[in-house]
Protein backbone atom coordinates (compact mmCIF):
# COMPACT_ATOMS: atom_id res chain seq x y z
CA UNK A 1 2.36 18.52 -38.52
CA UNK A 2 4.43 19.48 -35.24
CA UNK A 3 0.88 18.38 -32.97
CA UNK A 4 0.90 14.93 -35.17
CA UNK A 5 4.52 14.26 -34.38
CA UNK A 6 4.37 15.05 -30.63
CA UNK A 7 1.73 12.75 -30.52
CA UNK A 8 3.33 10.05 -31.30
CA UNK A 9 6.32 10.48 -29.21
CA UNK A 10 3.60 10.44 -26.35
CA UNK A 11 2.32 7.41 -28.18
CA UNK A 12 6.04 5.97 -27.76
CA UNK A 13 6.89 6.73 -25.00
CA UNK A 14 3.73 5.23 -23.13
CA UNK A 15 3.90 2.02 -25.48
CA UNK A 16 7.34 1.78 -23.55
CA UNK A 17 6.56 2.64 -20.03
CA UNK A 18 4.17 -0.28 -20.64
CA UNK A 19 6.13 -2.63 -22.06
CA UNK A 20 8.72 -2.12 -19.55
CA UNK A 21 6.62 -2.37 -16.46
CA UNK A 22 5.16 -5.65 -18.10
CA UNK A 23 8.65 -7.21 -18.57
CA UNK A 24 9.29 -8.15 -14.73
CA UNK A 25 4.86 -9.25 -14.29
CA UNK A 26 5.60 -11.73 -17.15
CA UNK A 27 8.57 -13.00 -16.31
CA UNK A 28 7.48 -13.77 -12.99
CA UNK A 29 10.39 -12.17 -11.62
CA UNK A 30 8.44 -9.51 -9.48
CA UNK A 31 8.82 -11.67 -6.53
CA UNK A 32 10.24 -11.17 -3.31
CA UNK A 33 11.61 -12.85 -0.47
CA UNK A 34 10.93 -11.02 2.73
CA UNK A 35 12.90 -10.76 5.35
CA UNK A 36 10.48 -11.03 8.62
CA UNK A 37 12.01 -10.80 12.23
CA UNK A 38 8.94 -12.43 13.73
CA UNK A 39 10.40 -15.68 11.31
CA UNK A 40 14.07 -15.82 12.62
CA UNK A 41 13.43 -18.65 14.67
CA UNK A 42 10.65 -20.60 12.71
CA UNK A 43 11.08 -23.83 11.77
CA UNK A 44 9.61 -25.22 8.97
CA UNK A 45 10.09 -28.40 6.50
CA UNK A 46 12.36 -28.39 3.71
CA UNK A 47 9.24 -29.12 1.51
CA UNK A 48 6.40 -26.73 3.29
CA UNK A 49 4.63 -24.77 0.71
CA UNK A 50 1.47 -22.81 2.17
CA UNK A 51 -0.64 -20.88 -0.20
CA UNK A 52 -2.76 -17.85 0.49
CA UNK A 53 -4.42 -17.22 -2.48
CA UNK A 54 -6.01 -20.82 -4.86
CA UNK A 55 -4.62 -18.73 -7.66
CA UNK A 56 -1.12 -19.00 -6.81
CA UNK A 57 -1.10 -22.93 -6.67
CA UNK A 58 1.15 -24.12 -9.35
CA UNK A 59 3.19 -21.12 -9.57
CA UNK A 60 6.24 -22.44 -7.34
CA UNK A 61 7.33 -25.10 -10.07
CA UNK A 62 10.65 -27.61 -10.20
CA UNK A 63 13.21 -25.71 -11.90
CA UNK A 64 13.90 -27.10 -15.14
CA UNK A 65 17.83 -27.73 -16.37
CA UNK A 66 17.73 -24.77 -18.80
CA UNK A 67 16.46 -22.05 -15.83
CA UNK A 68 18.84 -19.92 -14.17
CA UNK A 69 19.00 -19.76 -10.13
CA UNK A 70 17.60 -16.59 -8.93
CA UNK A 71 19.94 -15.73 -5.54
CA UNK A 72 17.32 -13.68 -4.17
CA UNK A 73 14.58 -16.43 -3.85
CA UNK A 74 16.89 -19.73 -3.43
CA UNK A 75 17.10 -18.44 0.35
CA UNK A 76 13.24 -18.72 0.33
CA UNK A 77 12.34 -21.50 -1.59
CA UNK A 78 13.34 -25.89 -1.74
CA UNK A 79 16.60 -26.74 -3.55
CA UNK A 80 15.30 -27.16 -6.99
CA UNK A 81 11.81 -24.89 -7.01
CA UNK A 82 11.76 -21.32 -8.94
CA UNK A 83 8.41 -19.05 -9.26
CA UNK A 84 6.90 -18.75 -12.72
CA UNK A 85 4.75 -16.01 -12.45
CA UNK A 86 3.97 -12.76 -9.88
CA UNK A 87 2.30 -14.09 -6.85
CA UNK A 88 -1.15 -12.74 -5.96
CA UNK A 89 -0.47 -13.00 -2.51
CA UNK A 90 1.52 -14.87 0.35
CA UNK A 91 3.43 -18.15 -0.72
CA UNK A 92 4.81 -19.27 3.03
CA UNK A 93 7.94 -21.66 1.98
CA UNK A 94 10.55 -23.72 3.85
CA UNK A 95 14.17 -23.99 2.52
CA UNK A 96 17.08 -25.69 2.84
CA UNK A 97 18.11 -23.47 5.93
CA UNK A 98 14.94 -25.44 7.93
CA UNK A 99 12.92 -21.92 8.72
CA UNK A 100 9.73 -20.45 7.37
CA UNK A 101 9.98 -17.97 4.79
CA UNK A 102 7.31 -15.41 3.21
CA UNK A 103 7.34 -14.86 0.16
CA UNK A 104 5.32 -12.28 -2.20
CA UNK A 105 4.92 -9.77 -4.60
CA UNK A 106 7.81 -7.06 -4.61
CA UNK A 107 6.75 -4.34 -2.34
CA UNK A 108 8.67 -1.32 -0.86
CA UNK A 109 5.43 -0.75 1.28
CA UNK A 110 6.05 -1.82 5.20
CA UNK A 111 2.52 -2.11 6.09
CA UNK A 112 2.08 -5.10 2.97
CA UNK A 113 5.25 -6.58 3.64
CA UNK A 114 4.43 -7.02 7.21
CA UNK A 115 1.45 -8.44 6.13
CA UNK A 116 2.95 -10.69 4.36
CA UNK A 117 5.49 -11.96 7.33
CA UNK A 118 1.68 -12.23 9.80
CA UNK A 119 0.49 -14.82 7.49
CA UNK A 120 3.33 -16.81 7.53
CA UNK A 121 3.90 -16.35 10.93
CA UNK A 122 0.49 -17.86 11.23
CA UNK A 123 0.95 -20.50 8.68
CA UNK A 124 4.22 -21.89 10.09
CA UNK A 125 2.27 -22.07 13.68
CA UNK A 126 5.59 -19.92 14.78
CA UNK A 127 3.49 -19.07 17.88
CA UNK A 128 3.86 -22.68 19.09
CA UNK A 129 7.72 -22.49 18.48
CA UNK A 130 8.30 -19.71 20.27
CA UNK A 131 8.93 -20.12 24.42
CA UNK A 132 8.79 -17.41 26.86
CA UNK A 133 7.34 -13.65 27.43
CA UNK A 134 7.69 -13.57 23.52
CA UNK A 135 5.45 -15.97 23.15
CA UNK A 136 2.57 -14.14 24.93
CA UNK A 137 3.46 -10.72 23.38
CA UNK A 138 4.32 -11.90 19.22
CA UNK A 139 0.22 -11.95 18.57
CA UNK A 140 -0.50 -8.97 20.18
CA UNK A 141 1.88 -7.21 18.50
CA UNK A 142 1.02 -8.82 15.48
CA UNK A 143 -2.73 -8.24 15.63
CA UNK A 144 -1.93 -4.66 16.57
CA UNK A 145 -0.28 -3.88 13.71
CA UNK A 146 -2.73 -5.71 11.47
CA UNK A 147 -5.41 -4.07 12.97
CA UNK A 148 -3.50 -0.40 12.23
CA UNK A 149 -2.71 -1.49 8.98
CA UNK A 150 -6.81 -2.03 7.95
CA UNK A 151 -7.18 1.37 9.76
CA UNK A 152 -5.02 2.58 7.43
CA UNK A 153 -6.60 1.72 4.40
């Protein structure tokens, strides 16, 4: 009777590992908006939205009255936009501040976060916005990286 009851305190405990790991991929709230030095000085329209993956389209929706403002992605993302659901990969956005931001799923990893800020720093055409040495050295640093980062995996 002992084995019977242990198992399902395994049983319960799992059911709510899962059920809280699902709670942020449903809610769409396991977003992030990344803060990428190569995308201080970007410009970008109030309305850009760039995609990465088809499957994201239609995520980044007008808020509706009812929604609450999320802090964390209002810096990212048009006056008036939330996310519905976890991205699949990089949504590059322009706010209300007039830069590019990246946006994607919430990662502690560098090397995917950095990945993320590469494709928006290609999206945005920040290359062509930048003047100077810095605009010589940005993509081979950037291709550096991406090409240790594939090395990597």
């Amino acid at each position: 009777m002992g084995v019977l009851r242990i198992g399902f305190l395994n049983l319960f405990i799992y059911f709510c590992c899962v059920f809280l790991y699902s709670v942020p991929n449903v809610s769409g709230q396991n977003n992030m908006c990344f803060n990428c030095t190569d995308l201080i000085d970007c410009r970008a329209s109030k309305h850009y939205l760039k995609y990465g993956y088809k499957e994201d389209k239609g995520k980044v929706v007008p808020r509706k009255p009812g929604d609450a403002s999320d802090p964390l992605m209002d810096k990212c993302l048009d006056d008036g936009y939330t996310i519905k659901e976890t991205l699949k990969g990089t949504v590059c956005s322009g706010s209300s501040d007039g830069f590019c931001h990246a946006i994607g799923e919430a990662t502690t990893n560098f090397s995917i976060s950095y990945t993320h800020c590469g494709n928006c720093y290609i999206e945005c055409d920040c290359y062509n916005q930048e003047n100077g040495n810095d605009r010589r050295e940005g993509p081979i640093i950037l291709t550096m990286f991406l090409a240790a980062f594939y090395t990597l995996i």
